[in-house]
Protein backbone atom coordinates (compact mmCIF):
# COMPACT_ATOMS: atom_id res chain seq x y z
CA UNK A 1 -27.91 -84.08 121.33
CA UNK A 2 -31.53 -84.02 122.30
CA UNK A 3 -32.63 -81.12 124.84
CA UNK A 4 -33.18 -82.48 128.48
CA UNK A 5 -36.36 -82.81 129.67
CA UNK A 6 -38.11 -79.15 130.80
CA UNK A 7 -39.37 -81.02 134.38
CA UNK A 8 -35.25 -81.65 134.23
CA UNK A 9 -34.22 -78.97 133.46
CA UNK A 10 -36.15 -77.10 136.03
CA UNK A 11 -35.15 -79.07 138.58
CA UNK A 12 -31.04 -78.78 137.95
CA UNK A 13 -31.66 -75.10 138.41
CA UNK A 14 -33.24 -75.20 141.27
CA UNK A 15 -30.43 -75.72 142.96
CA UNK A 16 -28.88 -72.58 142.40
CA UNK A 17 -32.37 -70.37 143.40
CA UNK A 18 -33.30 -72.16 146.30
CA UNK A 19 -33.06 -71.44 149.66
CA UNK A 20 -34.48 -74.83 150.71
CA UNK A 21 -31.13 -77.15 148.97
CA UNK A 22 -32.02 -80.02 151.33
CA UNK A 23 -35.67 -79.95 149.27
CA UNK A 24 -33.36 -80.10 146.02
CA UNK A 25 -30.99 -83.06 146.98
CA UNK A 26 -34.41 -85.44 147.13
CA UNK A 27 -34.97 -84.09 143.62
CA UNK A 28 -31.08 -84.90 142.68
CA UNK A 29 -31.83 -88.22 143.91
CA UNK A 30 -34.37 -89.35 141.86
CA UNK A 31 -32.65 -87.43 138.89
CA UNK A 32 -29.24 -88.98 138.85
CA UNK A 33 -28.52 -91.84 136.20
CA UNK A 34 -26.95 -93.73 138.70
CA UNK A 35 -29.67 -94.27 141.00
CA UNK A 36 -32.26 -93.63 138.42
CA UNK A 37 -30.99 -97.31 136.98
CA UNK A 38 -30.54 -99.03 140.46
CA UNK A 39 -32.02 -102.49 140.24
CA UNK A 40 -33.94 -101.75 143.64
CA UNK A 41 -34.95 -98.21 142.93
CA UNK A 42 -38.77 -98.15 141.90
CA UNK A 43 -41.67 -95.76 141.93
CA UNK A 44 -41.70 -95.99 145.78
CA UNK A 45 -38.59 -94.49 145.92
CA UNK A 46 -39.24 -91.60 143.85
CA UNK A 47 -39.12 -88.27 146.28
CA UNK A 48 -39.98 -85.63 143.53
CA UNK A 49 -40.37 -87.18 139.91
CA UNK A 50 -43.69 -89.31 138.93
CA UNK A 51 -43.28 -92.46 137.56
CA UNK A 52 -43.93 -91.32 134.19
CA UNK A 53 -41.09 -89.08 134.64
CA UNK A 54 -38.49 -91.20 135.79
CA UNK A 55 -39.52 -93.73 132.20
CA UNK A 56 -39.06 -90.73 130.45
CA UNK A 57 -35.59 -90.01 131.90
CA UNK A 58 -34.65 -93.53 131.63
CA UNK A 59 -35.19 -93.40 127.89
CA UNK A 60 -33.55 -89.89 127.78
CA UNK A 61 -30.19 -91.18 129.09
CA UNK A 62 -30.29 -93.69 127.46
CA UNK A 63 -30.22 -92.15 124.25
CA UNK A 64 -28.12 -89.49 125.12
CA UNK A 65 -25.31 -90.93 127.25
CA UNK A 66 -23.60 -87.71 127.08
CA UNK A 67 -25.72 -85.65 129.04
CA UNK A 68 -26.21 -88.42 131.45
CA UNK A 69 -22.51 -88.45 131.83
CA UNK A 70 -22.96 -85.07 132.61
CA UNK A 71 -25.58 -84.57 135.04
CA UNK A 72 -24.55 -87.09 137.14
CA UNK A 73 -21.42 -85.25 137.71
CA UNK A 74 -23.17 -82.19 137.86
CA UNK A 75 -25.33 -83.56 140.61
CA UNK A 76 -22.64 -84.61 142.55
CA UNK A 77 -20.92 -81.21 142.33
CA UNK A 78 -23.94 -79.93 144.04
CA UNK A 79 -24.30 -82.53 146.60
CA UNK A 80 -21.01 -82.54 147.18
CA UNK A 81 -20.84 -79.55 149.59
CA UNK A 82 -24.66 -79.54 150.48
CA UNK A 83 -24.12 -80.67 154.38
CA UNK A 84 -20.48 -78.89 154.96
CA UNK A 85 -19.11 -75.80 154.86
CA UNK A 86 -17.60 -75.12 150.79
CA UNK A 87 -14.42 -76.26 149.08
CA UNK A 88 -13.90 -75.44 146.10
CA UNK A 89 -11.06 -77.81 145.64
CA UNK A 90 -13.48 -80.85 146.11
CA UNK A 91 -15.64 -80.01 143.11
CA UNK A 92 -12.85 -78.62 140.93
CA UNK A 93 -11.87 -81.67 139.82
CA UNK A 94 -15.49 -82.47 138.84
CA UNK A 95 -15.69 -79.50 136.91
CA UNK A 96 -12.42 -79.91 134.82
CA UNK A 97 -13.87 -83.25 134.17
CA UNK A 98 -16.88 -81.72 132.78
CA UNK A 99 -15.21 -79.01 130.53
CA UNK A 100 -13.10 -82.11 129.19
CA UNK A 101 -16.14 -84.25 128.25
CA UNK A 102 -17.64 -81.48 126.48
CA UNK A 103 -14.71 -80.51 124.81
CA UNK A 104 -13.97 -83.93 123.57
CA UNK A 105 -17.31 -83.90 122.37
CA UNK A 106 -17.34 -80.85 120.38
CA UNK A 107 -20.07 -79.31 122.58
CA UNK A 108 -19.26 -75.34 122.63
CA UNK A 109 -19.35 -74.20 126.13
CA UNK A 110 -20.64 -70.83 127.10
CA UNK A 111 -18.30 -67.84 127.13
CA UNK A 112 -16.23 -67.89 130.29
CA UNK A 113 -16.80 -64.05 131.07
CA UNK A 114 -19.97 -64.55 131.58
CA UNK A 115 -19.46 -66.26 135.18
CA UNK A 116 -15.63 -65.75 135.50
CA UNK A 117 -16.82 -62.27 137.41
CA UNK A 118 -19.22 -63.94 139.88
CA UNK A 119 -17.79 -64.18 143.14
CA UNK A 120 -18.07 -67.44 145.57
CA UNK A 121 -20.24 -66.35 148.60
CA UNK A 122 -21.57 -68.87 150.74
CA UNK A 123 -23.63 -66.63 152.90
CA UNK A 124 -23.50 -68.38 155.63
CA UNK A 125 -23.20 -72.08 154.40
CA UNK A 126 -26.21 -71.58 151.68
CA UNK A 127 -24.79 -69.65 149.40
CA UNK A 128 -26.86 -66.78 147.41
CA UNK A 129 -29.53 -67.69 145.05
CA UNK A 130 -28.33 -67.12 141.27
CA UNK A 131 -31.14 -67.29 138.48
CA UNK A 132 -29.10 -69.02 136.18
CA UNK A 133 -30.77 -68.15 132.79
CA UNK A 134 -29.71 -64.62 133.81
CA UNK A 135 -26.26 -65.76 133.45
CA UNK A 136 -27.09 -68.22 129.45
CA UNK A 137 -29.31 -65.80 127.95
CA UNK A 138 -27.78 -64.45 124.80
């Protein structure tokens, strides 16, 4: 599989060092394959991508339907709980789904003790901010 776009890349981990998550859903939205390929969805729409951007996701998921399949569900874990208070129970599903895809797709996840020791604090509906190549660096 082809490595997602850096501008991409940047932006899904924004949402887990950012204090400003309502600034990262308008990214999400122009991100997500699913609106990304909405008939009505143009450049006017775009929030935080340029158009060039959004052409050069549309020919990313395209040729890797994979990791479409997978940020879109990733996205949705994060929006998901963006505007209430947490449950884990409503994204665990969407998780398990996730480790499934990538396991019936050969795609070696990361080693589970590397996150199975961070705790789930929402401090105080935000959450705290987690630099998350701290976590994949190897």
């Amino acid at each position: 599989m082809e490595d997602i776009p850096v501008f991409l890349d940047n932006l899904l981990k924004e949402f887990t060092n950012s204090s400003k998550l309502q600034d990262w859903q308008d990214g999400a939205d122009d991100i997500m394959p699913s609106r990304l390929f909405e008939e009505e969805n143009d450049v006017n729409h775009y929030k935080v991508i340029s158009r060039a951007q959004a052409l050069n996701l549309k020919h990313y998921y395209l040729k890797n339907e994979l990791a479409a399949e997978i940020i879109e569900i990733l996205t949705w874990v994060g929006i998901s709980d963006l505007y209430v208070a947490f449950n884990s129970k409503k994204t665990f599903d969407c998780v398990m789904e996730v480790i499934e895809i990538l396991n019936s797709n050969g795609v070696e996840l990361p080693d589970f003790s590397i996150v199975s020791s961070c705790s789930i604090n929402e401090n105080g509906g935000w959450g705290n901010r987690v630099d998350m190549d701290t976590f994949l660096r190897k």
